[in-house]
N, C-alpha and C. Protein backbone atom coordinates (compact mmCIF):
# COMPACT_ATOMS: atom_id res chain seq x y z
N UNK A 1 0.82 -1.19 0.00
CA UNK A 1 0.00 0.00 0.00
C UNK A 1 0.86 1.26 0.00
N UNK A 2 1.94 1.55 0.91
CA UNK A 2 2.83 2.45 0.81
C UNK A 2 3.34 2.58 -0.16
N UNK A 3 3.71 1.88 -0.87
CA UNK A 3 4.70 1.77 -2.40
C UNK A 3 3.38 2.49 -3.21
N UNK A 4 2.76 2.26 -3.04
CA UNK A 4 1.19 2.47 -4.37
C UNK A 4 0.90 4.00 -4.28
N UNK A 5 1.22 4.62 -2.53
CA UNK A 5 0.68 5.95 -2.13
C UNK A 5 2.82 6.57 -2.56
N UNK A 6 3.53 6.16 -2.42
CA UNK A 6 4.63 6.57 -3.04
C UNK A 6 4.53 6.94 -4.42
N UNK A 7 4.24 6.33 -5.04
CA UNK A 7 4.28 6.10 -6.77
C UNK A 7 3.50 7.46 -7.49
N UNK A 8 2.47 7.64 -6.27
CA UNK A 8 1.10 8.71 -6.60
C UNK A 8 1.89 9.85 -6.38
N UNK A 9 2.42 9.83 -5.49
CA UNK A 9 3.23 11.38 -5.56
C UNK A 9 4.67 11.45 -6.14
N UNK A 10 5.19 10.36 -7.02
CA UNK A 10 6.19 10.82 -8.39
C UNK A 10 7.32 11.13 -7.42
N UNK A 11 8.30 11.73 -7.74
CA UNK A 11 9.83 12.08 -6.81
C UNK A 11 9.54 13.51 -6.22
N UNK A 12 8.59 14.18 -5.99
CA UNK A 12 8.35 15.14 -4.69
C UNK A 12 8.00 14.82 -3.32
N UNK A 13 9.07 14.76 -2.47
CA UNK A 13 8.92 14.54 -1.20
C UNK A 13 7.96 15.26 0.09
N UNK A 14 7.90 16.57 -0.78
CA UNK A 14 7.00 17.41 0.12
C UNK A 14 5.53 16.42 0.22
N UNK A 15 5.16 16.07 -0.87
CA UNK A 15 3.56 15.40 -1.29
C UNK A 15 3.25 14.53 -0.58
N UNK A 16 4.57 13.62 -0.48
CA UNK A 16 4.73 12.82 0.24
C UNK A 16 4.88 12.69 2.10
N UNK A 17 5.17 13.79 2.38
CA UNK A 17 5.90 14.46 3.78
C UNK A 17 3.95 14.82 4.28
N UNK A 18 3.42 15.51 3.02
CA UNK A 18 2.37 16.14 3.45
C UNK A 18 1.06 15.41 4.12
N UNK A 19 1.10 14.32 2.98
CA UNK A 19 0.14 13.08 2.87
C UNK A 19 0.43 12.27 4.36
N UNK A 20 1.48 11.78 4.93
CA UNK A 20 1.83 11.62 6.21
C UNK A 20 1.63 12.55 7.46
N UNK A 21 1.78 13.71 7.24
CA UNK A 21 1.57 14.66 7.83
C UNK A 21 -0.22 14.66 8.35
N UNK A 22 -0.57 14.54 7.27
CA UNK A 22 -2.01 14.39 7.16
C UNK A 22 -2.70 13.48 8.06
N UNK A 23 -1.93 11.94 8.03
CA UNK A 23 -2.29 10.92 8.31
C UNK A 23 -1.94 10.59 9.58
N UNK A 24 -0.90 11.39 10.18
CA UNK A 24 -0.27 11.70 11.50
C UNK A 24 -1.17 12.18 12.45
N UNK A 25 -1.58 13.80 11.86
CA UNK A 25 -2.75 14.43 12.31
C UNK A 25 -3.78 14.21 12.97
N UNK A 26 -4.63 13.07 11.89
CA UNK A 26 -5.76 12.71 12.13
C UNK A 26 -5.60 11.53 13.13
N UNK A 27 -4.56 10.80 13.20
CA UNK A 27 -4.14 9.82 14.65
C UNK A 27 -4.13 10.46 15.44
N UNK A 28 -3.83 11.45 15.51
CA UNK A 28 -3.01 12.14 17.06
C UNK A 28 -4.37 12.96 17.50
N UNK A 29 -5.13 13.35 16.23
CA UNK A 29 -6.76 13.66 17.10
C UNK A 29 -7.80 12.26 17.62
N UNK A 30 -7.61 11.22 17.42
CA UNK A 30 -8.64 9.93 17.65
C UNK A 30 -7.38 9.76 19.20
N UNK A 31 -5.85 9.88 18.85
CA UNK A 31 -5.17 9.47 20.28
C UNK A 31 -5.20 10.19 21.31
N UNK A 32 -5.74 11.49 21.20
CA UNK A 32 -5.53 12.74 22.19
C UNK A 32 -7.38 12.81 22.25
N UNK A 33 -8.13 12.42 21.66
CA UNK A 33 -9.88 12.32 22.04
C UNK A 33 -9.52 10.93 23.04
N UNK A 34 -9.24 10.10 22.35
CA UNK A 34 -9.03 8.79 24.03
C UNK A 34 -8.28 8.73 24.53
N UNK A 35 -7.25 9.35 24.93
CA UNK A 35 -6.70 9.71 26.23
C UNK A 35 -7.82 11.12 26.75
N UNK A 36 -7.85 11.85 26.60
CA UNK A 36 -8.88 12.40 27.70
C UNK A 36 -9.74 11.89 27.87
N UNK A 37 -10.74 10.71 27.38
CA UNK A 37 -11.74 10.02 27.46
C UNK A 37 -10.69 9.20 28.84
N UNK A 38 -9.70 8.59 28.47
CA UNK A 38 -9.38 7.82 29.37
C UNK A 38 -8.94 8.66 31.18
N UNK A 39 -8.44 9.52 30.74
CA UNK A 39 -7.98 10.37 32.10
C UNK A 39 -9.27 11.13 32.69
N UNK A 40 -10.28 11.24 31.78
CA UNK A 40 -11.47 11.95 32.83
C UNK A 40 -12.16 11.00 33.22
N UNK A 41 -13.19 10.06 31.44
CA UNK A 41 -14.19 9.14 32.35
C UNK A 41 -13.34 7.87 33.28
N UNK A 42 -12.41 7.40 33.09
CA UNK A 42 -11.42 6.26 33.02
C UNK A 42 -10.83 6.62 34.62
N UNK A 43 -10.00 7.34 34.58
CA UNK A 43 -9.06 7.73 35.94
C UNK A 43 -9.99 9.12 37.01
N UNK A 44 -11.29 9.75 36.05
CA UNK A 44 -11.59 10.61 37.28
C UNK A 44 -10.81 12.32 37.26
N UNK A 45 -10.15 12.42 36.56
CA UNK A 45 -9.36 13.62 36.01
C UNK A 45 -9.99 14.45 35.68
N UNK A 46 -10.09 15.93 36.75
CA UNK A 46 -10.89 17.07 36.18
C UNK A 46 -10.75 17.46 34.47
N UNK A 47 -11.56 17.47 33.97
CA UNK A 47 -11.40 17.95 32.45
C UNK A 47 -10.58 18.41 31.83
N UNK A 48 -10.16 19.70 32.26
CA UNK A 48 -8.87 20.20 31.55
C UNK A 48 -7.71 19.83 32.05
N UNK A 49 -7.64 19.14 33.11
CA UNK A 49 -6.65 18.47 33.57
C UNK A 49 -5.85 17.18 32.92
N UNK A 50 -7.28 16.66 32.76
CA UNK A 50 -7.14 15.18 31.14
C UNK A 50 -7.05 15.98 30.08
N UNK A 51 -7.29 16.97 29.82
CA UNK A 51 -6.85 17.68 28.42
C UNK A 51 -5.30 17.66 28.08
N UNK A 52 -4.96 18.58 29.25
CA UNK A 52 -3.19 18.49 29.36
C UNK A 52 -2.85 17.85 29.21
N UNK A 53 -2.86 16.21 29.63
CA UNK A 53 -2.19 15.44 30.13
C UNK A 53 -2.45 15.13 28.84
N UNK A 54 -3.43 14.75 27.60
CA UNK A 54 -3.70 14.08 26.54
C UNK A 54 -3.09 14.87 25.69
N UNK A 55 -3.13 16.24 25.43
CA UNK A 55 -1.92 17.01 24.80
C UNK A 55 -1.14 17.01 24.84
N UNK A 56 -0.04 16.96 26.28
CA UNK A 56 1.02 16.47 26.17
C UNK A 56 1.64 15.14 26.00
N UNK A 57 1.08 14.63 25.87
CA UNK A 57 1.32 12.74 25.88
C UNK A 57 1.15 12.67 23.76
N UNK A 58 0.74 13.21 23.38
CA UNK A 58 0.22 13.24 22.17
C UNK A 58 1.37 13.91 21.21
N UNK A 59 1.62 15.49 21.97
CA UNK A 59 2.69 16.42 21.65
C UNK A 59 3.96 15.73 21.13
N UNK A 60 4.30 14.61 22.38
CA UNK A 60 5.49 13.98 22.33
C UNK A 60 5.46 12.80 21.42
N UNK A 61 4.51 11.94 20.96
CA UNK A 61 4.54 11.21 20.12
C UNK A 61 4.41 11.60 19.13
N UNK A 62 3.75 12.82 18.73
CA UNK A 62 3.46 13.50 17.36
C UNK A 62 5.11 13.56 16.51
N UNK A 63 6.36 14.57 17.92
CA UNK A 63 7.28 14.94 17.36
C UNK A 63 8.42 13.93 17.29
N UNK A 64 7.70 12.36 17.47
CA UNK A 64 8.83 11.40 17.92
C UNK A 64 8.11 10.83 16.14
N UNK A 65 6.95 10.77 15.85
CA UNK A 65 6.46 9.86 14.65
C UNK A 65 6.89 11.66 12.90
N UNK A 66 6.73 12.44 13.83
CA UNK A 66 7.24 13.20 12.95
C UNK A 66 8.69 13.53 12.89
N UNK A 67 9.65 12.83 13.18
CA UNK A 67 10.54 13.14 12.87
C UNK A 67 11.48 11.66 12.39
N UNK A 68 10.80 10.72 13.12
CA UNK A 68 11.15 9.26 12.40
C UNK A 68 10.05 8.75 11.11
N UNK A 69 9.02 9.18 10.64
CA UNK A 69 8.21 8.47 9.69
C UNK A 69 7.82 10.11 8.48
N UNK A 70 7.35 11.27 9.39
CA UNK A 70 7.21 12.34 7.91
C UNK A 70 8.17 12.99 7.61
N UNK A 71 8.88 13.91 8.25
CA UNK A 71 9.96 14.58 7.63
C UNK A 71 11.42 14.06 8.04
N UNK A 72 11.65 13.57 8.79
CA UNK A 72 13.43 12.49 9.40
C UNK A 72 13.79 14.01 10.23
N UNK A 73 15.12 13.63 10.96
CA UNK A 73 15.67 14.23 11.99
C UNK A 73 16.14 15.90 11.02
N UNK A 74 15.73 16.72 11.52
CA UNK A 74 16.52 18.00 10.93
C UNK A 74 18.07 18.28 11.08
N UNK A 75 18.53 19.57 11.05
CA UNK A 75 19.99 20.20 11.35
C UNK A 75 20.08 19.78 12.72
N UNK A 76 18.80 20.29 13.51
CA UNK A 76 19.38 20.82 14.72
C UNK A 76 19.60 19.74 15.41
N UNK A 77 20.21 20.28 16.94
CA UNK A 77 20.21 19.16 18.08
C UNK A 77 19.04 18.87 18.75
N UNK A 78 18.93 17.48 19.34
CA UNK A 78 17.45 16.74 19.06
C UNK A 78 16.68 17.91 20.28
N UNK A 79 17.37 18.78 21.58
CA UNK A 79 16.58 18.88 22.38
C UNK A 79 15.86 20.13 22.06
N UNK A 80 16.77 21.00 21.27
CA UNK A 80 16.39 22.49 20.54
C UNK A 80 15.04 21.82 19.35
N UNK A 81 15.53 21.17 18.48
CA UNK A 81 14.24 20.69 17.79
C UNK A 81 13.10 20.39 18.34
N UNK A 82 13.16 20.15 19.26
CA UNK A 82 11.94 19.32 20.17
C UNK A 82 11.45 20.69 20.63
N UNK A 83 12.19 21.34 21.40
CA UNK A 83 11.60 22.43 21.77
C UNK A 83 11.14 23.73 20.38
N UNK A 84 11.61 23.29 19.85
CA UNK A 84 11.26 24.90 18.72
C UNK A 84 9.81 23.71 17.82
N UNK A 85 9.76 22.69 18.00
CA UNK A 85 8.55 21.53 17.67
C UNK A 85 7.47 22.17 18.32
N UNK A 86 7.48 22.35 19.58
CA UNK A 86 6.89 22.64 20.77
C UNK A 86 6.43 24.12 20.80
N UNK A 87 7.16 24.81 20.21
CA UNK A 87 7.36 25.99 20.16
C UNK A 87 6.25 26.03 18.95
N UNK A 88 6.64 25.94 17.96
CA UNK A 88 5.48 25.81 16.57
C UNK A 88 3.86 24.85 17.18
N UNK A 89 4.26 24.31 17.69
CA UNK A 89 3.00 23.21 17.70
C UNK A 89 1.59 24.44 18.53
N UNK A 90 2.42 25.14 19.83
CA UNK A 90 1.57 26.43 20.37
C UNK A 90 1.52 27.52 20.02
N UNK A 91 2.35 27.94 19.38
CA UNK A 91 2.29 29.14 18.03
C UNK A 91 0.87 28.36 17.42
N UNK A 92 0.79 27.54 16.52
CA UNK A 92 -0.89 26.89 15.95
C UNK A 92 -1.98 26.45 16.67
N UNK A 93 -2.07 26.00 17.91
CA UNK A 93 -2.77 26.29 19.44
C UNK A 93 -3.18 27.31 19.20
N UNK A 94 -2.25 29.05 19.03
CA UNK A 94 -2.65 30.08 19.66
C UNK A 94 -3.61 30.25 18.56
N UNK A 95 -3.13 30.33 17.29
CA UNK A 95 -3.95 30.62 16.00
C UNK A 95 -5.12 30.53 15.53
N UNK A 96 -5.62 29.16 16.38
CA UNK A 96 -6.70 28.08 16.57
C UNK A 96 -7.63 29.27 17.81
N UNK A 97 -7.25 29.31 18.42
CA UNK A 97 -7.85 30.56 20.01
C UNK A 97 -8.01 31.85 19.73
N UNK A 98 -7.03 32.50 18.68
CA UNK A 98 -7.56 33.66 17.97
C UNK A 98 -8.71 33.58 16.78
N UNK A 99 -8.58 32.70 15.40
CA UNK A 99 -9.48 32.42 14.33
C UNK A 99 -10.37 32.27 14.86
N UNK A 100 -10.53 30.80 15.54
CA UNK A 100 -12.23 30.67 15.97
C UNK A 100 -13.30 31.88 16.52
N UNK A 101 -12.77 32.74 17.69
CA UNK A 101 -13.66 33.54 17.76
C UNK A 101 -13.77 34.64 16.73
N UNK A 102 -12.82 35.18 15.98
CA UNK A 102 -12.90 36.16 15.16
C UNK A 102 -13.49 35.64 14.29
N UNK A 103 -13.69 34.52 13.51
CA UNK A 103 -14.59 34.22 12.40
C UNK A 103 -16.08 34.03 12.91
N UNK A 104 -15.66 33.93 14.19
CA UNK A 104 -17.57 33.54 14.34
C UNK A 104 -18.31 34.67 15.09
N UNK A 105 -17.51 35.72 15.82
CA UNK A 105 -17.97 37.05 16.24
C UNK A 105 -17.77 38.27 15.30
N UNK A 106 -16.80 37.97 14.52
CA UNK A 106 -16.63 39.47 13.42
C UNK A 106 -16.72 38.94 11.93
N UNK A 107 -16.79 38.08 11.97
CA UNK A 107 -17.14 37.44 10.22
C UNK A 107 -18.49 36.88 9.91
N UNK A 108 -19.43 36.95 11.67
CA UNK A 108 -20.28 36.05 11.31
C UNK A 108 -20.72 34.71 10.58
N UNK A 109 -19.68 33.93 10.77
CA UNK A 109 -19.50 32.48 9.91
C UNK A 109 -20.02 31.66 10.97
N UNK A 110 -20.45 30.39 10.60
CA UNK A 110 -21.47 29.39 11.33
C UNK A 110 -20.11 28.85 11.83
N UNK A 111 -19.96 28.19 12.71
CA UNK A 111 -18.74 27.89 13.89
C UNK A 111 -18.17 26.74 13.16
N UNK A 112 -19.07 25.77 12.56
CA UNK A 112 -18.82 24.58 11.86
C UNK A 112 -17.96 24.71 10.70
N UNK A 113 -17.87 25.93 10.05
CA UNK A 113 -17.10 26.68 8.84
C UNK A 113 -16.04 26.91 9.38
N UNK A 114 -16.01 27.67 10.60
CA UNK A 114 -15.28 28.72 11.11
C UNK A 114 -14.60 27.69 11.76
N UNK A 115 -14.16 26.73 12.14
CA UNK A 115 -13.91 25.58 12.57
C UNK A 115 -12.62 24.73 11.37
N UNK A 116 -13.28 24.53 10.92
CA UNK A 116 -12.47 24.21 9.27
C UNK A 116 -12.19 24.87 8.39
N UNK A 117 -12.21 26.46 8.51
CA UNK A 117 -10.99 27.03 7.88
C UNK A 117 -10.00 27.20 8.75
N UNK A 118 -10.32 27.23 10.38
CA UNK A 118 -8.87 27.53 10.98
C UNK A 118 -8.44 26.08 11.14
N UNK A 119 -8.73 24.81 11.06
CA UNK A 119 -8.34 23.91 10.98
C UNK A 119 -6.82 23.91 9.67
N UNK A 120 -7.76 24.30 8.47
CA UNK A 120 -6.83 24.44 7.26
C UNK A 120 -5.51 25.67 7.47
N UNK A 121 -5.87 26.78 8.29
CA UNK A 121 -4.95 27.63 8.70
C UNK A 121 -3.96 26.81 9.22
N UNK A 122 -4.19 26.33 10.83
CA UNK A 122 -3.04 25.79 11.10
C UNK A 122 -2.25 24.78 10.71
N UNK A 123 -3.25 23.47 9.83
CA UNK A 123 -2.42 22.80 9.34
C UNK A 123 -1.69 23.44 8.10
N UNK A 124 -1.80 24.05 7.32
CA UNK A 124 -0.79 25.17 6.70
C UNK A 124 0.20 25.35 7.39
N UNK A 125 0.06 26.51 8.23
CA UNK A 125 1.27 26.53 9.69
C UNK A 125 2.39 25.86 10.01
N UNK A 126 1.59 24.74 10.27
CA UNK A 126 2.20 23.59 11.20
C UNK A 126 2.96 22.74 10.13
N UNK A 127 2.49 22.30 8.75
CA UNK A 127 3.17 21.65 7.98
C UNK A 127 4.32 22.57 7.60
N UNK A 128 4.01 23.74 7.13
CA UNK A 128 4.94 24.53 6.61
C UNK A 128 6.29 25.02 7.60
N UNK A 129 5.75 24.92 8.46
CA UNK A 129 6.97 25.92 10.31
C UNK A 129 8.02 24.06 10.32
N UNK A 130 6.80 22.92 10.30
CA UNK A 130 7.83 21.90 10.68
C UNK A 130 8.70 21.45 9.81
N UNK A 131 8.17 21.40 8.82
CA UNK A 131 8.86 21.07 6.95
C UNK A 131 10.20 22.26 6.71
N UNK A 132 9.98 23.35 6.73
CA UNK A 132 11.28 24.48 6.77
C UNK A 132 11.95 24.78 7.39
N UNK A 133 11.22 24.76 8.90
CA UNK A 133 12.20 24.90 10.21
C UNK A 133 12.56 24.27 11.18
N UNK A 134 11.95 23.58 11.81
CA UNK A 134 12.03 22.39 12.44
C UNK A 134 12.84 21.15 12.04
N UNK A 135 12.19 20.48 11.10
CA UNK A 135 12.83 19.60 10.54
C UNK A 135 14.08 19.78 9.11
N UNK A 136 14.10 20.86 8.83
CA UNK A 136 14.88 21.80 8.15
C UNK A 136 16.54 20.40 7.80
N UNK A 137 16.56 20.61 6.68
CA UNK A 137 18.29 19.30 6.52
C UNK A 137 19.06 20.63 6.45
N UNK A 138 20.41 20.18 6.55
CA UNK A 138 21.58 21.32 7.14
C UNK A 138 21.67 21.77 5.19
């Protein structure tokens, strides 16, 4: 199956980087929805408390599967990468906390819209900040 989704994107690696990226994503939202399922209904964990804990538990596998399976190890040294990872990953957090209300209090857009264009914002962001800078080859 990999060879078949290789072939589709020809010798551009970005397409390829992206399509993983993609597929990364959408794990790390079904793995970070059950871990807070597991730390609130499961262990009893005030809400945003299982939030954290599922964000950060998520954070760290995101930048361990993104740097061994979509884009490979960058220039930097692994602990600065991790942190400037970290650094980008809440830079698109914040983006996500600004868009949403501005599209749905000053643009008047139905939340469900307004929802999935800042979705598409940050994954823009986030592919683009980890692909150039983050994971950046010397």
């Amino acid at each position: 199956m990999w060879q078949k989704i290789r072939d589709m994107f020809g010798n551009n690696p970005a397409y390829l980087q992206l399509f993983r990226f993609v597929v990364l994503g959408v794990a790390s939202v079904v793995a970070e929805l059950g871990l807070l399922m597991l730390f609130n209904d499961g262990f009893g964990l005030e809400i945003m408390m299982a939030n954290r804990f599922a964000f950060a538990i998520v954070l760290v596998a995101n930048y361990w599967l993104s740097r061994v399976w979509v884009f490979g190890s960058g220039a930097m040294n692994g602990k600065v990468e991790f942190l400037v990872f970290v650094l980008v990953s809440l830079v698109g957090l914040g983006i996500n906390e600004v868009m949403m209300p501005y599209l749905i209090d000053h643009i008047a857009l139905d939340k469900r819209l307004a929802k999935i264009l800042t979705i598409g914002l940050v994954v823009a962001w986030n592919f683009t900040m980890k692909r150039m800078v983050v994971f950046k080859k010397a």
